[in-house]
C-alpha atoms as a PDB file:
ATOM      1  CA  UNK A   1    -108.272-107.457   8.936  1.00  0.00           C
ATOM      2  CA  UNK A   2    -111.808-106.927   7.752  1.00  0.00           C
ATOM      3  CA  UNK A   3    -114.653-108.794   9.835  1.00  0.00           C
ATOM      4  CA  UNK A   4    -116.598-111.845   8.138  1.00  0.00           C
ATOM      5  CA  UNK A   5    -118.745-109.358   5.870  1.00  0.00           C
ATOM      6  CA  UNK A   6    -115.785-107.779   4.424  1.00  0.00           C
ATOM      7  CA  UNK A   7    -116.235-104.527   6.424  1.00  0.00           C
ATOM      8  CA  UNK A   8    -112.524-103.132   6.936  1.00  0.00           C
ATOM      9  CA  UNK A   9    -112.023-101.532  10.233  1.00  0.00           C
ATOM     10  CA  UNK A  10    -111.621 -97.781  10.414  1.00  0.00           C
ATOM     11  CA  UNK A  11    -107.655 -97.949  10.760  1.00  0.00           C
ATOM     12  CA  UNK A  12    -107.656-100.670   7.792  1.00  0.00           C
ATOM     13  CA  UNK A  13    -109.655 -98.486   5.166  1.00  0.00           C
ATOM     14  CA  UNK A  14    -107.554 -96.918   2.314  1.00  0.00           C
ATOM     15  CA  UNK A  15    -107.426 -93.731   0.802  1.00  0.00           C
ATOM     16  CA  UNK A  16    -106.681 -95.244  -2.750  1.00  0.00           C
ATOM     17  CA  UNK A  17    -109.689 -97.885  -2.347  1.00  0.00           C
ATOM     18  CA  UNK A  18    -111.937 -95.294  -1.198  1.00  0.00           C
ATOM     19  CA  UNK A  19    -111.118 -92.925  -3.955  1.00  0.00           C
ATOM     20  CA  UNK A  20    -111.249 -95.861  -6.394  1.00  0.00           C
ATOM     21  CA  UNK A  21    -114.494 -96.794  -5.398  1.00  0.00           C
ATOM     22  CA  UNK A  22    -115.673 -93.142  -5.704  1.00  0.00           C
ATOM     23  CA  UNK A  23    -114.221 -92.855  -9.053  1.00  0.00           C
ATOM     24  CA  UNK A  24    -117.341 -94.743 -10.509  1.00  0.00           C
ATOM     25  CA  UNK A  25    -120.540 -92.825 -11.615  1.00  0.00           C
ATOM     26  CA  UNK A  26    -122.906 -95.362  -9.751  1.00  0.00           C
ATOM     27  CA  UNK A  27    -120.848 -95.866  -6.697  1.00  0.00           C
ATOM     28  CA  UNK A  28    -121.010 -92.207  -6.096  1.00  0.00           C
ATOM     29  CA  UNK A  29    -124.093 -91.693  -6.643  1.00  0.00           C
ATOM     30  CA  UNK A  30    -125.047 -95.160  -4.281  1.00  0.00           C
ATOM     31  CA  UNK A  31    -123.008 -92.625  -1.373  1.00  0.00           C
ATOM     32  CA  UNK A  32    -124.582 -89.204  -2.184  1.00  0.00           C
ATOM     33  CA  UNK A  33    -127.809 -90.407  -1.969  1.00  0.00           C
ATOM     34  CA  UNK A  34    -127.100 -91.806   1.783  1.00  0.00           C
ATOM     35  CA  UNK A  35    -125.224 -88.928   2.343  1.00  0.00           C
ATOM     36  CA  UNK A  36    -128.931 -87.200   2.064  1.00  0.00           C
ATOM     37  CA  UNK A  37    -130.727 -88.926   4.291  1.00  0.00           C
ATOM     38  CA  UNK A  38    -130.274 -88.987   8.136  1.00  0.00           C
ATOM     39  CA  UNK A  39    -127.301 -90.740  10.026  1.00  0.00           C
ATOM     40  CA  UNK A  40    -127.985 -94.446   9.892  1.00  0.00           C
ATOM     41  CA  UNK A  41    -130.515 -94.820   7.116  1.00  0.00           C
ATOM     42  CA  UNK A  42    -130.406 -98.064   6.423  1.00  0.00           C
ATOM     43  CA  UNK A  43    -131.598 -98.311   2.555  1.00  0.00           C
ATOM     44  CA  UNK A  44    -131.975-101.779   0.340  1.00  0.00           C
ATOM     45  CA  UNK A  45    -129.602-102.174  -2.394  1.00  0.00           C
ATOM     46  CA  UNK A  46    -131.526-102.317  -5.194  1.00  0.00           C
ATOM     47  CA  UNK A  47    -133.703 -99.098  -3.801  1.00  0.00           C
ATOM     48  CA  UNK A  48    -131.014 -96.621  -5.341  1.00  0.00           C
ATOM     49  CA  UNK A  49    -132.363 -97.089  -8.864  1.00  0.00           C
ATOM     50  CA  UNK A  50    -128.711 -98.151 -10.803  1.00  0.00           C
ATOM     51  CA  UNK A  51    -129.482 -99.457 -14.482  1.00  0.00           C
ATOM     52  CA  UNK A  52    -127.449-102.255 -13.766  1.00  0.00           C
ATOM     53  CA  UNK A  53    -127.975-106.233 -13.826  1.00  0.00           C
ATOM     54  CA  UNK A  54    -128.416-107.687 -10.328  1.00  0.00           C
ATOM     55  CA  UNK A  55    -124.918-109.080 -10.489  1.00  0.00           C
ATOM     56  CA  UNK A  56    -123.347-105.703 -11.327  1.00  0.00           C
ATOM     57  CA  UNK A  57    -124.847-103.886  -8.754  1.00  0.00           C
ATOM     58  CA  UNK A  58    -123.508-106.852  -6.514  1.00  0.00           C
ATOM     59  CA  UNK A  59    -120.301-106.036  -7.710  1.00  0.00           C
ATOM     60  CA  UNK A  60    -120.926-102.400  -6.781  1.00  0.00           C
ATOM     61  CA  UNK A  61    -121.780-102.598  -3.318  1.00  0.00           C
ATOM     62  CA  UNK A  62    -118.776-105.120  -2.585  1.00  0.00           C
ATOM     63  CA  UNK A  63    -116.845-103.054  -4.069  1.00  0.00           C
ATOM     64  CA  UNK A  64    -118.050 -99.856  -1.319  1.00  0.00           C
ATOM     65  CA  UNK A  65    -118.001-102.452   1.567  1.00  0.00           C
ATOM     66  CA  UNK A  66    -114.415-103.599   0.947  1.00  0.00           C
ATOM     67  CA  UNK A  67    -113.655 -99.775   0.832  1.00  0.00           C
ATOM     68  CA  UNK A  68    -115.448 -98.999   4.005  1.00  0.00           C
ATOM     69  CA  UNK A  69    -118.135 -96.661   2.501  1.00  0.00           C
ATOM     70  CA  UNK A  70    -121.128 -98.668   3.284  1.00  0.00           C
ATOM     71  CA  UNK A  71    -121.876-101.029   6.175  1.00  0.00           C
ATOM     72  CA  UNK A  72    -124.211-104.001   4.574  1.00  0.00           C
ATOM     73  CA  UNK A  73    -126.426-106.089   6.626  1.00  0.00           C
ATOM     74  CA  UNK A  74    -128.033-109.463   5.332  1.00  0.00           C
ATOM     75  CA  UNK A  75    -131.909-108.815   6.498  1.00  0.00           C
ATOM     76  CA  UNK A  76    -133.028-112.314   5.070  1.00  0.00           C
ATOM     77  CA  UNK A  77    -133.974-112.297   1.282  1.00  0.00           C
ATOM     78  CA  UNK A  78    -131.991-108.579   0.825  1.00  0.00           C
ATOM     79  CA  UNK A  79    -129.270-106.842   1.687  1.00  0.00           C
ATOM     80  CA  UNK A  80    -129.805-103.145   3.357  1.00  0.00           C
ATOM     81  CA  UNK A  81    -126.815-100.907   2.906  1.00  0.00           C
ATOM     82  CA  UNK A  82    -125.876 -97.717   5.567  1.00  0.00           C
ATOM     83  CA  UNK A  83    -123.066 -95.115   5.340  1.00  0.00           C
ATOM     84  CA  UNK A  84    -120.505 -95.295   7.680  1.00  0.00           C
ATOM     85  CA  UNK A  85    -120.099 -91.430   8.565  1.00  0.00           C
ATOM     86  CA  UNK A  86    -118.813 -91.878  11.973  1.00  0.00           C
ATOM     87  CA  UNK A  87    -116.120 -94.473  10.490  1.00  0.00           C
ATOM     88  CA  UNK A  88    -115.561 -92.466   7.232  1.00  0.00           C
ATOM     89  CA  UNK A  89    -115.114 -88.898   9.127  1.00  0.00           C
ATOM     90  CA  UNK A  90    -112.637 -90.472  12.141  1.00  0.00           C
ATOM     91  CA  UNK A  91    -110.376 -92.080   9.031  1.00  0.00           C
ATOM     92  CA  UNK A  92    -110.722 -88.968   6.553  1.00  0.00           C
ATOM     93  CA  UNK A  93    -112.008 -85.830   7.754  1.00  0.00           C
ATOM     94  CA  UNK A  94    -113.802 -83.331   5.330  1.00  0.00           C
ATOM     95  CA  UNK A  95    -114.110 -86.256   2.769  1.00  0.00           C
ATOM     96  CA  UNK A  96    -117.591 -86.571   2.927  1.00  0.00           C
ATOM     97  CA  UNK A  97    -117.787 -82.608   2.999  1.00  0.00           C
ATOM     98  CA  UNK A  98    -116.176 -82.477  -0.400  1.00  0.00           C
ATOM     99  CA  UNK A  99    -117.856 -85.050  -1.627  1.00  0.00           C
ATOM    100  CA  UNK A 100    -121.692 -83.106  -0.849  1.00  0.00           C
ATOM    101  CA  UNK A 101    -119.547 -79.729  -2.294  1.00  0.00           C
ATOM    102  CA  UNK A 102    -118.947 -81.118  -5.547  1.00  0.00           C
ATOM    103  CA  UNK A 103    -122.735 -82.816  -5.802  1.00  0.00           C
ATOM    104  CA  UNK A 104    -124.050 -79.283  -5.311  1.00  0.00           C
ATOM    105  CA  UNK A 105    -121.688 -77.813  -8.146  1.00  0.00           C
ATOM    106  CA  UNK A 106    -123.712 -76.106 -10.981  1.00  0.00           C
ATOM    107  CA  UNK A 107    -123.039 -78.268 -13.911  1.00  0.00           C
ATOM    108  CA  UNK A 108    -122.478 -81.336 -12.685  1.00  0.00           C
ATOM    109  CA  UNK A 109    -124.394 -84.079 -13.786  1.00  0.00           C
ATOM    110  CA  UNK A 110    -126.842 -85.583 -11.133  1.00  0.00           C
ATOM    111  CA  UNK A 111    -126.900 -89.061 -13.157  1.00  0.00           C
ATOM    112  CA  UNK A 112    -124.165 -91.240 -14.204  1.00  0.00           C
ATOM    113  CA  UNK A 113    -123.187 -90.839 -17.931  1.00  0.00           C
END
């Protein structure tokens, strides 16, 4: 069962969800760019620079939480978001490995279409 924040447990997060989640441009992009900085970096939501409304990038990061991709923590007035690494590597190992492979792939678009 997820705690209050919506944060599933290691053991609770789903393949399908996770890929799901992954499967959108802006999402991915929300993960690759924490997957560059160092373990724990906590980073404010609207710091990754989606052209989306406030309530779609809302929509975005609930939608990585409930997958177990990002941790988010209320810090007042904003919400900061962190990978989970530790969480994401013990439930799927290599995932986050393929995920920096195909970033680096000549050809592939940094950007969301």
């Amino acid at each position: 069962m997820p705690d209050e924040d919506g944060h599933p447990a290691p053991e609770e997060m789903d393949l399908g969800d996770v890929l799901s989640a992954l499967a959108d441009g802006h999402r991915r992009r929300v993960i690759l760019t924490l997957l560059a900085e160092p373990d724990g970096t906590e980073r404010h939501c609207s710091s990754f620079g989606l052209p989306v409304s406030k309530a779609t990038r809302t929509h975005h990061f609930r939608v990585l939480r409930q997958a177990g991709l990002v941790r988010q923590v209320n810090r007042g007035n904003s919400n900061m978001a962190t990978l989970r690494r530790a969480d994401l590597e013990q439930r799927f190992p290599g995932l986050l490995d393929v995920l920096r492979r195909e970033a680096g792939r000549p050809g592939r678009p940094a950007e969301p279409q």
